[in-house]
N, C-alpha and C. Protein backbone atom coordinates (compact mmCIF):
# COMPACT_ATOMS: atom_id res chain seq x y z
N UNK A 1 4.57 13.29 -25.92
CA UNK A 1 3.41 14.12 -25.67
C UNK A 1 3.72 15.10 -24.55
N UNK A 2 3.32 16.60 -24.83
CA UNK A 2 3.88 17.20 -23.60
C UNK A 2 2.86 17.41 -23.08
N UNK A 3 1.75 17.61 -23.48
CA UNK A 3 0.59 18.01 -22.12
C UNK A 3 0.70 16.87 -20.92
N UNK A 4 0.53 17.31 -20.13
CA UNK A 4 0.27 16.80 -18.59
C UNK A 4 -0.85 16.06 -18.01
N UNK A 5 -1.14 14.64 -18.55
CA UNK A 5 -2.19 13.82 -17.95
C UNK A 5 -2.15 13.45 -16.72
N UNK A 6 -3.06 13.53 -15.50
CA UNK A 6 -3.11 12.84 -14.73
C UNK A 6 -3.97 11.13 -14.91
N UNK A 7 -3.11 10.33 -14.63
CA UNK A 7 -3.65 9.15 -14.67
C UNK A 7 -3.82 8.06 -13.36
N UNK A 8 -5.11 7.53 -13.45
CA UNK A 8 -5.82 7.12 -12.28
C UNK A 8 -5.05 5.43 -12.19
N UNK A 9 -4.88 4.89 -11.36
CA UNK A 9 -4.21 3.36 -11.01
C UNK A 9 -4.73 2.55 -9.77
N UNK A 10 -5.35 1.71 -9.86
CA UNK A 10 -5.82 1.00 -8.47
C UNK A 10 -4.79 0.18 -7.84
N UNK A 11 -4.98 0.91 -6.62
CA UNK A 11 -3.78 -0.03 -5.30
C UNK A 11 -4.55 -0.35 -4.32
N UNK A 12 -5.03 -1.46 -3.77
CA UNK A 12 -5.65 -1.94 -2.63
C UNK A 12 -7.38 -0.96 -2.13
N UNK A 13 -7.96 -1.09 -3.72
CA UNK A 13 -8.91 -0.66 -3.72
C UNK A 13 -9.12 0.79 -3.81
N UNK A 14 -8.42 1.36 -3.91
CA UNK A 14 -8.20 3.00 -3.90
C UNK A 14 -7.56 3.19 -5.06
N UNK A 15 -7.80 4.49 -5.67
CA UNK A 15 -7.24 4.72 -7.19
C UNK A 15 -5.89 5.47 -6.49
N UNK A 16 -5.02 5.70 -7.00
CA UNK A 16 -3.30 6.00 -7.03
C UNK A 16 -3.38 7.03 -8.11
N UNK A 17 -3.19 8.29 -8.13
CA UNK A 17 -2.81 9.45 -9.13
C UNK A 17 -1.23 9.90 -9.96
N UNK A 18 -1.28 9.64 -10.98
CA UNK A 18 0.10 9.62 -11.29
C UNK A 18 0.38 10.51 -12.95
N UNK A 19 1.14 11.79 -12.94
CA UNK A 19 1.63 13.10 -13.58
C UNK A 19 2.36 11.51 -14.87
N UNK A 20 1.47 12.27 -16.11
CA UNK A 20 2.27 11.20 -17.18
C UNK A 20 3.61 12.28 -18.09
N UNK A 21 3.45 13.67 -17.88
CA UNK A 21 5.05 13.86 -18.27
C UNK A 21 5.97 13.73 -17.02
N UNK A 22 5.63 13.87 -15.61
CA UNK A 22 6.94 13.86 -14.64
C UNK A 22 6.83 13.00 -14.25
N UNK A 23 5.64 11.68 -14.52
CA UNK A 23 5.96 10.68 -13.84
C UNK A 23 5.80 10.46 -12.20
N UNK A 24 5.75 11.90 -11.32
CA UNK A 24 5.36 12.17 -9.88
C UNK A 24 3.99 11.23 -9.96
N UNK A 25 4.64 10.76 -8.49
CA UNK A 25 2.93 9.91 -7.97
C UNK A 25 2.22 10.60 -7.02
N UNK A 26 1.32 10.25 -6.55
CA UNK A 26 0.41 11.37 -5.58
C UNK A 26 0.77 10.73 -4.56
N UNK A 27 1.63 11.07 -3.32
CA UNK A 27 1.81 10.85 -2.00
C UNK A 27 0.57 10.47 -1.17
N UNK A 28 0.13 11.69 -1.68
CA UNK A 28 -1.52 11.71 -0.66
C UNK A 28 -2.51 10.68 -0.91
N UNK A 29 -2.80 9.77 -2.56
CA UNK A 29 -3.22 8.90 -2.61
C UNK A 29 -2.78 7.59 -2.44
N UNK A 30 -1.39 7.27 -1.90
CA UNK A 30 -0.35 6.37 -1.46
C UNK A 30 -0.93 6.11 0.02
N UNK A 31 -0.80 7.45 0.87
CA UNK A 31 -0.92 7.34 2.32
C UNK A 31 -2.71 6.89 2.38
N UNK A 32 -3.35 7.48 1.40
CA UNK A 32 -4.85 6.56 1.77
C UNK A 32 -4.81 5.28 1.87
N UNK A 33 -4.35 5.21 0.51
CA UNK A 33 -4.37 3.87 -0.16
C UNK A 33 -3.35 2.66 1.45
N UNK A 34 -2.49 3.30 1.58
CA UNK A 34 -1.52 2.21 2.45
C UNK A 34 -2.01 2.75 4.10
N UNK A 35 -3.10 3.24 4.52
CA UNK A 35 -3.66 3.02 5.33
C UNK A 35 -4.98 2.45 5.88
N UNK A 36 -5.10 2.64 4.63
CA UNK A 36 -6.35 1.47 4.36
C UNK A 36 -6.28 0.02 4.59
N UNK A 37 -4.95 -0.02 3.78
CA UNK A 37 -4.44 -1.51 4.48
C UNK A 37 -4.18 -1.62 5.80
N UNK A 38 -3.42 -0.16 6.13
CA UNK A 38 -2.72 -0.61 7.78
C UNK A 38 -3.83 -1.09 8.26
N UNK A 39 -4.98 -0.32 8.39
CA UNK A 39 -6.56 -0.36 9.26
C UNK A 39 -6.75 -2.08 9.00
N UNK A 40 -7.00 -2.52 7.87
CA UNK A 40 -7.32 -3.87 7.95
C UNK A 40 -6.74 -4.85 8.70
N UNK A 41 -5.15 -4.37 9.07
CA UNK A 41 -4.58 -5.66 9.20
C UNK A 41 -4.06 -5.04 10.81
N UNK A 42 -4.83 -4.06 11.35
CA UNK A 42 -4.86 -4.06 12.57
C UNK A 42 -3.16 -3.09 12.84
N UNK A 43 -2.82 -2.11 12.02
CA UNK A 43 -1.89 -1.13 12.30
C UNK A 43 -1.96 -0.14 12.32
N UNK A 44 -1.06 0.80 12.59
CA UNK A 44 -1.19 2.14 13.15
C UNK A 44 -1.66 3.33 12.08
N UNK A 45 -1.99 3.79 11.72
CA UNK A 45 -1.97 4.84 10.43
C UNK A 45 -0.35 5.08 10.17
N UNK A 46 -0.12 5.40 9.14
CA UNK A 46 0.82 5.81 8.60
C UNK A 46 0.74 7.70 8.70
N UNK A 47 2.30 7.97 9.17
CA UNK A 47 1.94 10.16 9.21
C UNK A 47 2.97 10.32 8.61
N UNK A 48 2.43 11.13 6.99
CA UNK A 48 3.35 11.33 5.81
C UNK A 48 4.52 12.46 6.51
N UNK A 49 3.60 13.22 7.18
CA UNK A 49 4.19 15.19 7.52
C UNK A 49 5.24 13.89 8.63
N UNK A 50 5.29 13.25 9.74
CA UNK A 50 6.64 13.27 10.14
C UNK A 50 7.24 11.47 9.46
N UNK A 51 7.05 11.05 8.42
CA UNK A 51 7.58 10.57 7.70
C UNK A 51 8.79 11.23 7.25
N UNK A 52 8.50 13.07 6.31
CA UNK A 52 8.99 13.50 5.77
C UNK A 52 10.27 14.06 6.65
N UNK A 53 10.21 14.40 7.96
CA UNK A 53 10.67 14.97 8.61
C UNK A 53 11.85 14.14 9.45
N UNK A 54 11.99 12.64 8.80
CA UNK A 54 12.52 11.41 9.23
C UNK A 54 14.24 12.03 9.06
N UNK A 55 15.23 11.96 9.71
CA UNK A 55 16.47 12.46 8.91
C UNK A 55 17.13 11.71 7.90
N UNK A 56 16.83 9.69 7.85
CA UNK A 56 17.41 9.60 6.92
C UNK A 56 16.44 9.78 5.39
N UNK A 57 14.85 10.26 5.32
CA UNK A 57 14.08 10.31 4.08
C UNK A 57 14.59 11.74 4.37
N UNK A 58 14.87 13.05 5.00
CA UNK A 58 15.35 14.42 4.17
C UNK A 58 17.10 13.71 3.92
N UNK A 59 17.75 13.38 4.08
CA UNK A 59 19.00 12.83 3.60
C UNK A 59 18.76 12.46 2.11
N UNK A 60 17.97 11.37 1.86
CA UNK A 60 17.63 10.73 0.80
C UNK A 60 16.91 11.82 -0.08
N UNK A 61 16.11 12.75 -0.13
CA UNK A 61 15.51 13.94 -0.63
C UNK A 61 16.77 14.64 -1.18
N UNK A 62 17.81 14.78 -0.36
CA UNK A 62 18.70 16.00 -0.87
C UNK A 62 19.55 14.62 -1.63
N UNK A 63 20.09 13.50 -1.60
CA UNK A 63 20.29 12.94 -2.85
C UNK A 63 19.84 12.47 -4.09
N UNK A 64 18.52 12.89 -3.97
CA UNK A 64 17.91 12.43 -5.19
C UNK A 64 17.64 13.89 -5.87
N UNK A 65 17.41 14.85 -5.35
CA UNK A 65 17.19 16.27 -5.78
C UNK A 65 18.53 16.89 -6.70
N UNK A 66 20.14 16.04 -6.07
CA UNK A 66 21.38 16.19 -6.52
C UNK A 66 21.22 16.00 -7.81
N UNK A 67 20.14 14.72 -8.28
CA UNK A 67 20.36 13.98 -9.48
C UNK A 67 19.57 14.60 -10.25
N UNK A 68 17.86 14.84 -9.65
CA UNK A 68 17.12 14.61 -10.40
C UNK A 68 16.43 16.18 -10.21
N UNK A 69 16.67 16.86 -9.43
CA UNK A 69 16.05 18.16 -9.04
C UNK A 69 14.96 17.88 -8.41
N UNK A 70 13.69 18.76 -7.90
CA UNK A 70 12.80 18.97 -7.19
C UNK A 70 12.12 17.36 -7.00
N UNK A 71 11.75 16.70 -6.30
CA UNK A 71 11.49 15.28 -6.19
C UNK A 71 10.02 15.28 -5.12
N UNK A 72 10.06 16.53 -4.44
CA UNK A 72 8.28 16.91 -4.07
C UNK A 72 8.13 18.38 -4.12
N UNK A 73 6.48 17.97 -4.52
CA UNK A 73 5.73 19.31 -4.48
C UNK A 73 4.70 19.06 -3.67
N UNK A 74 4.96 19.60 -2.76
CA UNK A 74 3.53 20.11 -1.85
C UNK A 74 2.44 20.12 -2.36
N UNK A 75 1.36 20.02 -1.76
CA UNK A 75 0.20 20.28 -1.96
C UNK A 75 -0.46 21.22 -1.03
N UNK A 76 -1.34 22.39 -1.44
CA UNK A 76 -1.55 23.31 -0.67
C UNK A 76 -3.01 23.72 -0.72
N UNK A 77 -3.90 23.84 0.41
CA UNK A 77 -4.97 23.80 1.10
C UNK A 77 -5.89 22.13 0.97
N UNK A 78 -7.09 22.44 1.64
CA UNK A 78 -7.49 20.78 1.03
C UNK A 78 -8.63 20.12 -0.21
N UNK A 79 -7.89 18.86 -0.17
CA UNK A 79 -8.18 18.39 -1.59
C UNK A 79 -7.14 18.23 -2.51
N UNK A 80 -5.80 19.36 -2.56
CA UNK A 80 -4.50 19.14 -2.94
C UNK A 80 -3.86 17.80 -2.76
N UNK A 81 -3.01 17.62 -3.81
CA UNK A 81 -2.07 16.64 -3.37
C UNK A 81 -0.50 16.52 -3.02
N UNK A 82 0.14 16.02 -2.32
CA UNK A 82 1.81 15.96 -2.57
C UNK A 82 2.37 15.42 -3.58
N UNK A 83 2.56 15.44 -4.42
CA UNK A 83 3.60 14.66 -5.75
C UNK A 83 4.91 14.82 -5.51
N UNK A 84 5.35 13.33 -5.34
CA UNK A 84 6.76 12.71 -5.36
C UNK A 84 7.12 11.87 -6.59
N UNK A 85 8.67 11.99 -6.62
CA UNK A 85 9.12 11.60 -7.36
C UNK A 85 9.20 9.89 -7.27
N UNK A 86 8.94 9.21 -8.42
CA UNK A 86 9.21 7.63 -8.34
C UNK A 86 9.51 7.02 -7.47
N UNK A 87 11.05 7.49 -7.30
CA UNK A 87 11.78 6.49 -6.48
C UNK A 87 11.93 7.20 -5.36
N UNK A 88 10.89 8.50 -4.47
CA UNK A 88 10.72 8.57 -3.08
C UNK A 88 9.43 7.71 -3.08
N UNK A 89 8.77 7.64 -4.13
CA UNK A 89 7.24 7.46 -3.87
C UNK A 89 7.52 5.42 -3.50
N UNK A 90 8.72 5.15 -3.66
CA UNK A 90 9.07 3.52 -3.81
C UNK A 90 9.30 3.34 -1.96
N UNK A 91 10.17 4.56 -1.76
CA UNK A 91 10.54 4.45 -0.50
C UNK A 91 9.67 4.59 0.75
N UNK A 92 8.76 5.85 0.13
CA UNK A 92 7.47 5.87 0.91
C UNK A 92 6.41 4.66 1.26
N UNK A 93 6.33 4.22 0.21
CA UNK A 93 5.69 2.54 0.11
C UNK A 93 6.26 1.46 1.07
N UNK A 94 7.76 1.07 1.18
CA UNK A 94 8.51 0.29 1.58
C UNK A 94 8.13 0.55 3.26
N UNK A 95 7.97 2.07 3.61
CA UNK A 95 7.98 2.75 5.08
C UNK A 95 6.03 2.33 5.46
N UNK A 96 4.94 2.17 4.24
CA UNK A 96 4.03 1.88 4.68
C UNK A 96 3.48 0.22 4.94
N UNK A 97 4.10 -0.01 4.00
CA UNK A 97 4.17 -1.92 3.88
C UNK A 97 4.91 -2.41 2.81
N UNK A 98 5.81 -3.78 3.28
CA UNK A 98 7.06 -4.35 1.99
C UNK A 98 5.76 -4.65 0.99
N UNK A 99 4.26 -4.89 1.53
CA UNK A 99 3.75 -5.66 0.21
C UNK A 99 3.38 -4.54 -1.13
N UNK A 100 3.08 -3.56 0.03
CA UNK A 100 3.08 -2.25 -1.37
C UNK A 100 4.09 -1.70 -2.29
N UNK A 101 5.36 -1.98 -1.20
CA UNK A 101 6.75 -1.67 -2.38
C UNK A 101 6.54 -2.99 -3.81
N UNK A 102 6.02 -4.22 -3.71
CA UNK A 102 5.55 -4.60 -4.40
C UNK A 102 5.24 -4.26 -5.44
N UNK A 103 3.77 -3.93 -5.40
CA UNK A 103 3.25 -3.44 -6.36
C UNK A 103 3.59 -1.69 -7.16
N UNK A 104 4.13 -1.22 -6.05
CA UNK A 104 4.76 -0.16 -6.32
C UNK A 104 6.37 -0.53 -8.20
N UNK A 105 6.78 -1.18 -7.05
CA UNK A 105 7.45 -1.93 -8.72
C UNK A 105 7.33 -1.91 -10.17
N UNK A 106 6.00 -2.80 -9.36
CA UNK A 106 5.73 -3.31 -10.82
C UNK A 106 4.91 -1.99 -11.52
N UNK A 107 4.71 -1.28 -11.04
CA UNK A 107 3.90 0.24 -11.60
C UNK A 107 5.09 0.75 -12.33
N UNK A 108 6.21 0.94 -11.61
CA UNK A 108 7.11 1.57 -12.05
C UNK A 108 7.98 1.10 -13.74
N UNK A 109 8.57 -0.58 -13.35
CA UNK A 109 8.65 -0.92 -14.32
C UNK A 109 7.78 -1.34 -15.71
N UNK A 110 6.35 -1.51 -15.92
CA UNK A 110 5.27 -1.55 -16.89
C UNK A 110 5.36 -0.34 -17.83
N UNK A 111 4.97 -0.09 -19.22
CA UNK A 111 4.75 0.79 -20.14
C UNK A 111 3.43 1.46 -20.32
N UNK A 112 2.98 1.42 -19.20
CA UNK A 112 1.65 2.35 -19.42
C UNK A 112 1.64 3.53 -19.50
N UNK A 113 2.76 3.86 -18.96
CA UNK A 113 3.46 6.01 -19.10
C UNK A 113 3.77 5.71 -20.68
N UNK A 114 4.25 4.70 -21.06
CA UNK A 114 5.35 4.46 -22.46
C UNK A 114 3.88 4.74 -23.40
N UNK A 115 3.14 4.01 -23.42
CA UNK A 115 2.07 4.08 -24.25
C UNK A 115 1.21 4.86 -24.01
N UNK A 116 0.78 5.61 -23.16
CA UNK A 116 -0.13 6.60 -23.06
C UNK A 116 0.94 7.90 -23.74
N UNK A 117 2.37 8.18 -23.22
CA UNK A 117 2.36 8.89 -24.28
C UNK A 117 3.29 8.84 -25.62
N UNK A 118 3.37 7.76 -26.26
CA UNK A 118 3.24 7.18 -27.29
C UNK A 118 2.22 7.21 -28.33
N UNK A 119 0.73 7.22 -27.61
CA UNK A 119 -0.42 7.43 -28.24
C UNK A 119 -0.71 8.67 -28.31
N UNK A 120 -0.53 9.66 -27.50
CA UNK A 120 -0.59 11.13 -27.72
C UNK A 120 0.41 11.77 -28.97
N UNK A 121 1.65 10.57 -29.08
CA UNK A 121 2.50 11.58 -30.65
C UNK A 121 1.69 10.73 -31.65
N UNK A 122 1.28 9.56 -31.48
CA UNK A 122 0.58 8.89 -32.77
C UNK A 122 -1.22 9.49 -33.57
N UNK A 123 -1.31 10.55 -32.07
CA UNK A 123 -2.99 10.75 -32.54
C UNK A 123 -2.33 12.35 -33.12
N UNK A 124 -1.15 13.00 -32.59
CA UNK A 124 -0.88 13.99 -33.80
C UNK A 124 -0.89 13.74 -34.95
N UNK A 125 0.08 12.81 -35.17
CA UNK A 125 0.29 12.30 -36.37
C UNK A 125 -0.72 11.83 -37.48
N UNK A 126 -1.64 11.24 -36.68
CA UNK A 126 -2.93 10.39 -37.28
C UNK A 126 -3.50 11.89 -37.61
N UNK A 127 -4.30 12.74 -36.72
CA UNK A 127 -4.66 14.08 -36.97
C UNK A 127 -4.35 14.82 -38.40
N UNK A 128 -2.86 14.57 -37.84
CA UNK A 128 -2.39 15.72 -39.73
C UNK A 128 -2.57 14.89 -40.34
N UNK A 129 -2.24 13.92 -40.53
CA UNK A 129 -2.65 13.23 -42.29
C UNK A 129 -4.08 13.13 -41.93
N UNK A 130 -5.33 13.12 -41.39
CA UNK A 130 -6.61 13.27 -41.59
C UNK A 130 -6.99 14.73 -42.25
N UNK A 131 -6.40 15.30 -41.58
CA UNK A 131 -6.91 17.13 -41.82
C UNK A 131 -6.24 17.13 -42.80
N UNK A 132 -5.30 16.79 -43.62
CA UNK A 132 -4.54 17.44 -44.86
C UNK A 132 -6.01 16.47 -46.01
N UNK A 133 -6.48 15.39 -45.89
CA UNK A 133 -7.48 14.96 -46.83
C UNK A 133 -8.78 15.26 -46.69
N UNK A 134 -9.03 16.27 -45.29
CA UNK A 134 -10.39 16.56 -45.12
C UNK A 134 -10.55 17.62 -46.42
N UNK A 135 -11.77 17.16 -47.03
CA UNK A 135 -12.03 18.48 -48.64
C UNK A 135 -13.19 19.57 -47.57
N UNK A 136 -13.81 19.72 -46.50
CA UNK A 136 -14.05 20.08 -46.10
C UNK A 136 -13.42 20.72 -44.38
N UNK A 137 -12.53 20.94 -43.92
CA UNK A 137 -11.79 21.72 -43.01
C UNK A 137 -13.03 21.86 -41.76
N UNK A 138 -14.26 22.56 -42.23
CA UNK A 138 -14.80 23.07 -41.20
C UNK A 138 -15.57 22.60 -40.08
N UNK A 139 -15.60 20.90 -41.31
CA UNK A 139 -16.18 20.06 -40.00
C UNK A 139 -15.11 18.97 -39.86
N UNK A 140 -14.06 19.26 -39.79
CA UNK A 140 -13.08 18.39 -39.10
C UNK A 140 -12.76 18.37 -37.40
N UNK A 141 -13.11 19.32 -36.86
CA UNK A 141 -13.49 19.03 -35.23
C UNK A 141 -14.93 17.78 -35.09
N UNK A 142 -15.72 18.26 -36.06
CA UNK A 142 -16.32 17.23 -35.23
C UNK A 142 -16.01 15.96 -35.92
N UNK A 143 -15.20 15.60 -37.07
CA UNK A 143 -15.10 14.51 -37.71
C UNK A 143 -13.91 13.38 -36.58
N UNK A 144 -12.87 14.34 -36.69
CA UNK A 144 -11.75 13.90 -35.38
C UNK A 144 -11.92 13.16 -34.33
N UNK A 145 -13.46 13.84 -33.59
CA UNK A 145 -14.12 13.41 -32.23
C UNK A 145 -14.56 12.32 -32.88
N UNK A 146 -15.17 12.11 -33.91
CA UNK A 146 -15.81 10.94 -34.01
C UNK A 146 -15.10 9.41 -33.93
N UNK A 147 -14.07 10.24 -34.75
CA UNK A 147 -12.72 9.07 -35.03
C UNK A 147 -12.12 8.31 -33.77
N UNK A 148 -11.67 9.89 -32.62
CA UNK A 148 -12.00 9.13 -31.25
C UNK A 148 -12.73 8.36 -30.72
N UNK A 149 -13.53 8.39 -31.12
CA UNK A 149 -14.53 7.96 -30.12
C UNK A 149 -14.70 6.32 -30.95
N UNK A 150 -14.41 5.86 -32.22
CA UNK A 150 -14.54 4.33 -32.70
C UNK A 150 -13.47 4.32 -32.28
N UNK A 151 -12.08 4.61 -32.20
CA UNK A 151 -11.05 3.67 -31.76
C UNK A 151 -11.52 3.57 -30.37
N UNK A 152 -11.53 4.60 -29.54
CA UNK A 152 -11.97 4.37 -27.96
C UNK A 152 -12.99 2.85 -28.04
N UNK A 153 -14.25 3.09 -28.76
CA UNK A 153 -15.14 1.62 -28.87
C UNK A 153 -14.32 0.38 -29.11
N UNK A 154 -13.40 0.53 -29.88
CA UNK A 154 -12.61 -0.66 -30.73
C UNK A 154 -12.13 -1.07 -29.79
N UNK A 155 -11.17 0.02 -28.40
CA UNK A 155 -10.22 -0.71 -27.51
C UNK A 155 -11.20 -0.80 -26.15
N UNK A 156 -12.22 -0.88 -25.88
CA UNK A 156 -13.13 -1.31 -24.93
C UNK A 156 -12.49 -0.52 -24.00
N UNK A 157 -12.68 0.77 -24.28
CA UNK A 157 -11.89 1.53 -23.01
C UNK A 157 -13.46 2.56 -22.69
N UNK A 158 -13.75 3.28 -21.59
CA UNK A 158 -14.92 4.22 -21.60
C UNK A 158 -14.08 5.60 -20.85
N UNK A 159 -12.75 5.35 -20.45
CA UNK A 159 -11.83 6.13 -19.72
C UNK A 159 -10.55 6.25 -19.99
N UNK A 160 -9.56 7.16 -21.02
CA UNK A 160 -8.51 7.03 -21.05
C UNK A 160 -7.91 7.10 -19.77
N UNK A 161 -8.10 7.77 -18.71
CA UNK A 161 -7.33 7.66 -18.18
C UNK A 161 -7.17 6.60 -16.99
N UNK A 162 -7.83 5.68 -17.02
CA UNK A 162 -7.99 4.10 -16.55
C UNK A 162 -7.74 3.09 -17.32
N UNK A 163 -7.12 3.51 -18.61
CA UNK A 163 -6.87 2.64 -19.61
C UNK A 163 -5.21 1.14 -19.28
N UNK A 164 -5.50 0.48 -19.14
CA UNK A 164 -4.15 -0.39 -19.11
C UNK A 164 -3.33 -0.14 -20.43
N UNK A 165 -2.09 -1.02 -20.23
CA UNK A 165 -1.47 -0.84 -21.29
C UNK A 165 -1.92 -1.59 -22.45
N UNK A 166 -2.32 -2.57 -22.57
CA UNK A 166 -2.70 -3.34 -23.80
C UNK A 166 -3.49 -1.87 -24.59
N UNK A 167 -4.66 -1.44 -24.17
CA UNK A 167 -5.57 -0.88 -24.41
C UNK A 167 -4.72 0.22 -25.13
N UNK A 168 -4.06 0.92 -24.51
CA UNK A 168 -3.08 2.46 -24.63
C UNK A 168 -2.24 1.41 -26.17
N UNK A 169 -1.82 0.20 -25.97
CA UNK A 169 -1.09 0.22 -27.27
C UNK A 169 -1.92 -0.07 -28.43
N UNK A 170 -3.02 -0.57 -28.12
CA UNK A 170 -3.48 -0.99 -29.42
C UNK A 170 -4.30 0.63 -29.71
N UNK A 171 -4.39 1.73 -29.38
CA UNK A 171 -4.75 2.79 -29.67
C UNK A 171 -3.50 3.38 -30.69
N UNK A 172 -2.68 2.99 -30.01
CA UNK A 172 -0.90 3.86 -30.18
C UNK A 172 -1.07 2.82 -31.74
N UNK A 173 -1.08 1.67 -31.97
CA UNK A 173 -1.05 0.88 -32.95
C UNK A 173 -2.55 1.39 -33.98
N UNK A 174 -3.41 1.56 -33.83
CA UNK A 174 -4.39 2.15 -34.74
C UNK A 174 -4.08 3.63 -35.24
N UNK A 175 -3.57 3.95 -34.21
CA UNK A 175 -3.71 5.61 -35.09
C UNK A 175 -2.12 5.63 -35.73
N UNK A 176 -1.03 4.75 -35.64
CA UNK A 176 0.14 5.11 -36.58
C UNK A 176 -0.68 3.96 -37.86
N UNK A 177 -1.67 3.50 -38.24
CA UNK A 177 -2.44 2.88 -39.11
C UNK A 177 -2.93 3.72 -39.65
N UNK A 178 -3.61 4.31 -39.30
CA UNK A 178 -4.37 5.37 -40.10
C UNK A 178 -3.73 6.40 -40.26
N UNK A 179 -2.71 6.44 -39.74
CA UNK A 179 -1.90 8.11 -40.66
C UNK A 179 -1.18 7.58 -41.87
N UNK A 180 -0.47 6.09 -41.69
CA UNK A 180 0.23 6.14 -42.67
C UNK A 180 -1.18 5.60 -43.91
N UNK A 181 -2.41 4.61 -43.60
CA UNK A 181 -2.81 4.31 -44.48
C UNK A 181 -3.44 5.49 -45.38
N UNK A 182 -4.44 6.64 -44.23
CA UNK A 182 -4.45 7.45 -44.97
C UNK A 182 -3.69 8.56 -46.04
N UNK A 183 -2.45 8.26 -45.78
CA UNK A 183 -1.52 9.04 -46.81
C UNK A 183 -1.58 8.08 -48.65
N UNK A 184 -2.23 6.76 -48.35
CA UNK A 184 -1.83 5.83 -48.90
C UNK A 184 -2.97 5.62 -50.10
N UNK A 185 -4.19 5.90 -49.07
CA UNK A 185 -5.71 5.88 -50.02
C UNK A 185 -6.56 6.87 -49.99
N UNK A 186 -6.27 8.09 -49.30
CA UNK A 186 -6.41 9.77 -49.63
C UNK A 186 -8.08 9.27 -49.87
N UNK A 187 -8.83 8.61 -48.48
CA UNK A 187 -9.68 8.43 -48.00
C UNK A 187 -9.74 8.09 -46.49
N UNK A 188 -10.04 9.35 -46.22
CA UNK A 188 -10.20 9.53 -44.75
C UNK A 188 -11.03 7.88 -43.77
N UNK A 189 -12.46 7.84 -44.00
CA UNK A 189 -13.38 6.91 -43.92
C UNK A 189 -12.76 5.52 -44.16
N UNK A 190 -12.46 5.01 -44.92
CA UNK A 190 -11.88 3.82 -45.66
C UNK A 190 -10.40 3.83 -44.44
N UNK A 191 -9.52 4.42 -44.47
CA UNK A 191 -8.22 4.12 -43.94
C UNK A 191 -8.23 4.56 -42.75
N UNK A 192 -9.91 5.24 -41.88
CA UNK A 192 -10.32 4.65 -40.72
C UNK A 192 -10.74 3.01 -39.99
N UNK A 193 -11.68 2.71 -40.98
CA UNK A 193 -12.37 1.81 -40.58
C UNK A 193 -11.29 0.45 -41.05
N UNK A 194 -10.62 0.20 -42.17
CA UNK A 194 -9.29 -0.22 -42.50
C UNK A 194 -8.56 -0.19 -41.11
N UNK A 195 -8.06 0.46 -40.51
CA UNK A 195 -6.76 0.58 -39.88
C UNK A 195 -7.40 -0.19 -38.47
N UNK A 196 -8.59 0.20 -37.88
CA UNK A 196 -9.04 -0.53 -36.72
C UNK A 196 -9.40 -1.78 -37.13
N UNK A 197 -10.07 -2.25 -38.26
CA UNK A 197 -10.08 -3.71 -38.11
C UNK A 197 -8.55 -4.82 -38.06
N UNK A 198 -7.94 -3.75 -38.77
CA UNK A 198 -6.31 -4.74 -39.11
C UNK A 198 -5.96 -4.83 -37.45
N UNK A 199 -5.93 -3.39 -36.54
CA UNK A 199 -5.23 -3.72 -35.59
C UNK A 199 -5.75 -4.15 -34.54
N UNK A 200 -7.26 -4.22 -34.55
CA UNK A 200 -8.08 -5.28 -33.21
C UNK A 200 -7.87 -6.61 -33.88
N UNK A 201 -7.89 -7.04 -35.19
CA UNK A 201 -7.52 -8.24 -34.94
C UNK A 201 -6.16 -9.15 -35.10
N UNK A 202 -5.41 -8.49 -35.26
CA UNK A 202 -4.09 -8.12 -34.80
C UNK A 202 -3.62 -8.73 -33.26
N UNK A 203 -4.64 -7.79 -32.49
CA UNK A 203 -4.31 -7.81 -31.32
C UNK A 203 -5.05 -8.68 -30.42
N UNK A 204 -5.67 -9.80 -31.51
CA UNK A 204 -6.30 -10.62 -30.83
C UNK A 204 -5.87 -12.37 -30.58
């Protein structure tokens, strides 16, 4: 999927912002998020601006930039954010608390980027074989939305972009259902309502 989702993630009570084609995490919702903790547990704030300015994190910047190219983007006036790359955003964590490199981890290694956009090539897909059997074209915008909106019901989601991974796959798993079923019974309706019951209970 190439459009550019931002997707929301809870870390120590604070949502975490994270770019689903570059994968960049939001710095700026890191340093809330991991000062929030400092405050609880009786530590200093964490200061990203001379974090950055550390010589061995610009050292580490110009080796990861070697590999991977640009690894932050600024954020400019306020309300903006900084977006870093993964594995500064791992290091940044480690510099605010070992327990956040933690969970930082496990963000990293999980398939919720995998399936969110996984489900964005499967709802193309699902799309064209719907629109090639619509006998009517002109109300296929609003037929589409509708279609969204029962799988969204089916996977108890009210927010894609708070969606976990279970949720993101069993979407990704309904709509490669209904593209191939609808190619199969050249009934739109039927190889809707077909394809979500097979794969909620499936996935149960």
């Amino acid at each position: 999927m190439k459009t550019e989702v931002i997707m929301k993630r809870e870390l120590f009570g604070r949502e975490i912002s994270q770019k689903s084609k570059s994968e960049f995490f939001s710095a700026t919702d890191l340093v809330r998020a991991g000062n929030r903790w400092r405050m609880l547990n009786d530590l200093k704030p964490f200061d990203m601006t001379a974090w950055f300015k550390n010589k061995q994190v610009t050292e580490f910047i110009d080796s990861l930039e070697k590999q991977f190219g640009k690894v932050k983007i600024s954020g400019r006036g306020r309300g903006n954010h900084t977006w870093i790359h993964p594995y500064l955003f791992i290091d940044m964590a480690l510099a605010i608390s070992p327990e956040l490199k933690i969970e930082v981890y496990a963000w990293i290694m999980d398939g919720l980027l995998k399936y969110r956009n996984d489900s964005g090539d499967s709802y193309k897909k699902m799309a064209g074989a719907l629109y090639i059997n619509q006998q009517n074209k002109s109300v296929f915008p609003k037929y589409i939305t509708d279609v969204a909106s029962k799988i969204k019901l089916a996977c108890h989601v009210s927010d894609w972009e708070t969606a976990d991974e279970s949720q993101l796959k069993l979407r990704d798993k309904i709509q490669e259902n209904i593209s191939l079923l609808s190619e199969v019974l050249r009934d739109n309706d039927q190889a809707v309502k077909i394809s979500i019951l097979k794969a909620v209970k499936y996935d149960k």
